[in-house]
C-alpha atoms as a PDB file:
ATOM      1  CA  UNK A   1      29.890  80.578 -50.020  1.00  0.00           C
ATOM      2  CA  UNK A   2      29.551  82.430 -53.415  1.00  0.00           C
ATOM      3  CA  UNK A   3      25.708  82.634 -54.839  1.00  0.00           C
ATOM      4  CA  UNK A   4      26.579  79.810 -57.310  1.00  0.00           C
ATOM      5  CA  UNK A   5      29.664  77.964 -56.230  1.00  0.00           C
ATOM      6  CA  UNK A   6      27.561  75.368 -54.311  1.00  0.00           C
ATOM      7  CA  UNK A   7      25.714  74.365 -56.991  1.00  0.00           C
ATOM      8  CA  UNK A   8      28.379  74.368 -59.456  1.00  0.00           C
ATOM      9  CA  UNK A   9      30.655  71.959 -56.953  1.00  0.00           C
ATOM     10  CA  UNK A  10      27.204  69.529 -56.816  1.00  0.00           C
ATOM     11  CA  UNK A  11      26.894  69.727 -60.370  1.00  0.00           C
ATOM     12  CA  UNK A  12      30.463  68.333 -60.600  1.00  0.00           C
ATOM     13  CA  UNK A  13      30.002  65.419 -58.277  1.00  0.00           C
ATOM     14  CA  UNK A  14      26.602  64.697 -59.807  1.00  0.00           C
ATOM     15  CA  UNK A  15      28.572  64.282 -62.877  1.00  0.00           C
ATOM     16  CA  UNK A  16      31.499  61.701 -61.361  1.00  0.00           C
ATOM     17  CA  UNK A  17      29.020  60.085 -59.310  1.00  0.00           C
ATOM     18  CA  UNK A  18      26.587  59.559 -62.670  1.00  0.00           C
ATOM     19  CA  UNK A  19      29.796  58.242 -64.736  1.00  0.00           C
ATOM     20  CA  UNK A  20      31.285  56.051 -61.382  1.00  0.00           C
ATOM     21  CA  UNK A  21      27.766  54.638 -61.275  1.00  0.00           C
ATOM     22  CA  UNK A  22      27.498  54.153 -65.782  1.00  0.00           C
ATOM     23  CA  UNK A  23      30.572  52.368 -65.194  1.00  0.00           C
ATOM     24  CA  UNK A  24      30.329  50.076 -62.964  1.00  0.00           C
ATOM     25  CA  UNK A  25      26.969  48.487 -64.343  1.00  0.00           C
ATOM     26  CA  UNK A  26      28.106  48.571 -67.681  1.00  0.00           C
ATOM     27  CA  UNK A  27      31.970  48.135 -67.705  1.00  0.00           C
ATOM     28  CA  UNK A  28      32.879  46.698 -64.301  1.00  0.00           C
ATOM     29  CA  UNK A  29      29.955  44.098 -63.700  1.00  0.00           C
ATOM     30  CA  UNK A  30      29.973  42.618 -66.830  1.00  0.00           C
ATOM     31  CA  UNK A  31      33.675  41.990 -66.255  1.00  0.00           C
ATOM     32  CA  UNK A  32      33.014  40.315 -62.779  1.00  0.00           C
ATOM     33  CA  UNK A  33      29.815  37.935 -64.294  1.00  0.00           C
ATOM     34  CA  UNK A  34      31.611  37.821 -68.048  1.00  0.00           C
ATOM     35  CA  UNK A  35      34.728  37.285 -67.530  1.00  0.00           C
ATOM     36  CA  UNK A  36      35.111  36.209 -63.978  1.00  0.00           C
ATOM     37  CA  UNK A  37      37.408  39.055 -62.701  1.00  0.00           C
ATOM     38  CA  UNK A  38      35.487  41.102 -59.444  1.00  0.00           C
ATOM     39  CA  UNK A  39      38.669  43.445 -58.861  1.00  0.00           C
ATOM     40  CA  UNK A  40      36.715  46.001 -61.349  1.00  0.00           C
ATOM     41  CA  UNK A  41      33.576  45.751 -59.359  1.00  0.00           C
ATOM     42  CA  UNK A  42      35.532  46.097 -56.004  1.00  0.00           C
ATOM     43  CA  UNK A  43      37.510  49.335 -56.933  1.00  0.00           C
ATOM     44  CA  UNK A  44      34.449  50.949 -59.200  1.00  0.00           C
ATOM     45  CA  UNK A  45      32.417  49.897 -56.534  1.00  0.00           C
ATOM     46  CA  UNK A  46      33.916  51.781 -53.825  1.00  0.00           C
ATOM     47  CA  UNK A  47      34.648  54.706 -56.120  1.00  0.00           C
ATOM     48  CA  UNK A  48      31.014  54.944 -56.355  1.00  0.00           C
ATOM     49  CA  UNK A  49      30.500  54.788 -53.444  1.00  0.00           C
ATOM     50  CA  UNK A  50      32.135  57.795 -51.965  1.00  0.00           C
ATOM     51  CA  UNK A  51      31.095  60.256 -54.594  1.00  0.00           C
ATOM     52  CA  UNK A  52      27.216  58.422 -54.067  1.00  0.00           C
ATOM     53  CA  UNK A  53      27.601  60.208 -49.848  1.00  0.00           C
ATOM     54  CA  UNK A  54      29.376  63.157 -51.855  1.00  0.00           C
ATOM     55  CA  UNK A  55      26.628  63.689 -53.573  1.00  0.00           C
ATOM     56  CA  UNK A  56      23.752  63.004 -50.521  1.00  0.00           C
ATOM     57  CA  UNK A  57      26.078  65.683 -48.734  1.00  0.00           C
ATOM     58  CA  UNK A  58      26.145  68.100 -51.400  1.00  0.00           C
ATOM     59  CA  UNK A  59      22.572  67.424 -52.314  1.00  0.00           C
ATOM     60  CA  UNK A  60      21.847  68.179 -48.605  1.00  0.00           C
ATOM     61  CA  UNK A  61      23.436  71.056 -48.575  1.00  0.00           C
ATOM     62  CA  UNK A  62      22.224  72.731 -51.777  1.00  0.00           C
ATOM     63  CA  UNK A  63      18.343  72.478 -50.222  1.00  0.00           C
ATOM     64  CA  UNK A  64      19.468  73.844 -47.788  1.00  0.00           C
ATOM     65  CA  UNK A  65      21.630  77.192 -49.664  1.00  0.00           C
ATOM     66  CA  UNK A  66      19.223  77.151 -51.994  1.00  0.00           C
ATOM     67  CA  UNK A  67      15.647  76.172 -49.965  1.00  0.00           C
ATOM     68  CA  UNK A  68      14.612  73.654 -52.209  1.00  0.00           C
ATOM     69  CA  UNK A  69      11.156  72.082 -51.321  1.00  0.00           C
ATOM     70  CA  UNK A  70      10.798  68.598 -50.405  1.00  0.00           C
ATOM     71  CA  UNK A  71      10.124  68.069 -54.554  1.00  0.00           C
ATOM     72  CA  UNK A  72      13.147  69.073 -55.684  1.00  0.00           C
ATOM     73  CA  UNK A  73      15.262  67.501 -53.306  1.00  0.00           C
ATOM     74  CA  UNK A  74      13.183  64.191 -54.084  1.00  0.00           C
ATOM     75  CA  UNK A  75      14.253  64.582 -57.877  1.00  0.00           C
ATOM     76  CA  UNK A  76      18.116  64.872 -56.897  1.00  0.00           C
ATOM     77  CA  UNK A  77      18.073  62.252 -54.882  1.00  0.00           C
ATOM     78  CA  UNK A  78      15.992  60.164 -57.185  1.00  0.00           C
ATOM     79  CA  UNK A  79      18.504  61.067 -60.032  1.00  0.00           C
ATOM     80  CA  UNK A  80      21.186  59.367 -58.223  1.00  0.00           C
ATOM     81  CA  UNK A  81      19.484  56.068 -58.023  1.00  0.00           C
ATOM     82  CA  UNK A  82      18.921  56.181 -61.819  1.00  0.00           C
ATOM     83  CA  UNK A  83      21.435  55.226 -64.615  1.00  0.00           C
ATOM     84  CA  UNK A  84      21.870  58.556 -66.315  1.00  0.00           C
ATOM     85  CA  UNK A  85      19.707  60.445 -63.781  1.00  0.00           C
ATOM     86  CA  UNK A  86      22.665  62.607 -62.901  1.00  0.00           C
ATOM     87  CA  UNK A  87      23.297  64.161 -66.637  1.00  0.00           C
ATOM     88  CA  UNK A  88      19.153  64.878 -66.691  1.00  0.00           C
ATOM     89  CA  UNK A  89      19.421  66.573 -63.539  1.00  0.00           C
ATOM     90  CA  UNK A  90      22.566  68.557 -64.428  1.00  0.00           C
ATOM     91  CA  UNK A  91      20.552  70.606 -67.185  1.00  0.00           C
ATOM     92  CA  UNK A  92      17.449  70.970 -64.877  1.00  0.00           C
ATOM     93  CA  UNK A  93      18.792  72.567 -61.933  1.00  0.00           C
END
């Protein structure tokens, strides 16, 4: 794989996976608690969910390519827990 295209394709599912994940706490669940309707939270919520193992995948792979230490990895994966994480970590790696 190219020197960069790796890290661009992460950077790509970090950013779906960080607006799957804005959405569905702040769009979808108030919908389900709100208004009473879960179908948002059920299709957001699995959405989410693939891109989230995209992203472990990808992140796992991009230590690898790029020999990230245990630190850096750490950050990435502690960037997907976090509402916004993903855009912060976007401009950082």
């Amino acid at each position: 794989m190219s020197d960069k295209k790796l890290l661009h394709q992460f950077k790509k599912i970090a950013m779906a996976e960080g607006v799957s994940f804005l959405i569905l706490v702040f769009v979808a669940m108030p919908i389900k608690y709100v208004l009473g309707n879960p179908l948002p939270v059920k299709y957001f919520g699995w959405a989410h969910g693939v891109l989230f193992i995209l992203y472990i995948w990808w992140m796992i792979r991009a230590k690898i390519e790029y020999d990230w230490s245990l630190k850096q990895t750490a950050i990435a994966l502690a960037a997907a827990l976090l509402p916004f994480g993903p855009f912060f970590l976007k401009k950082n790696l």
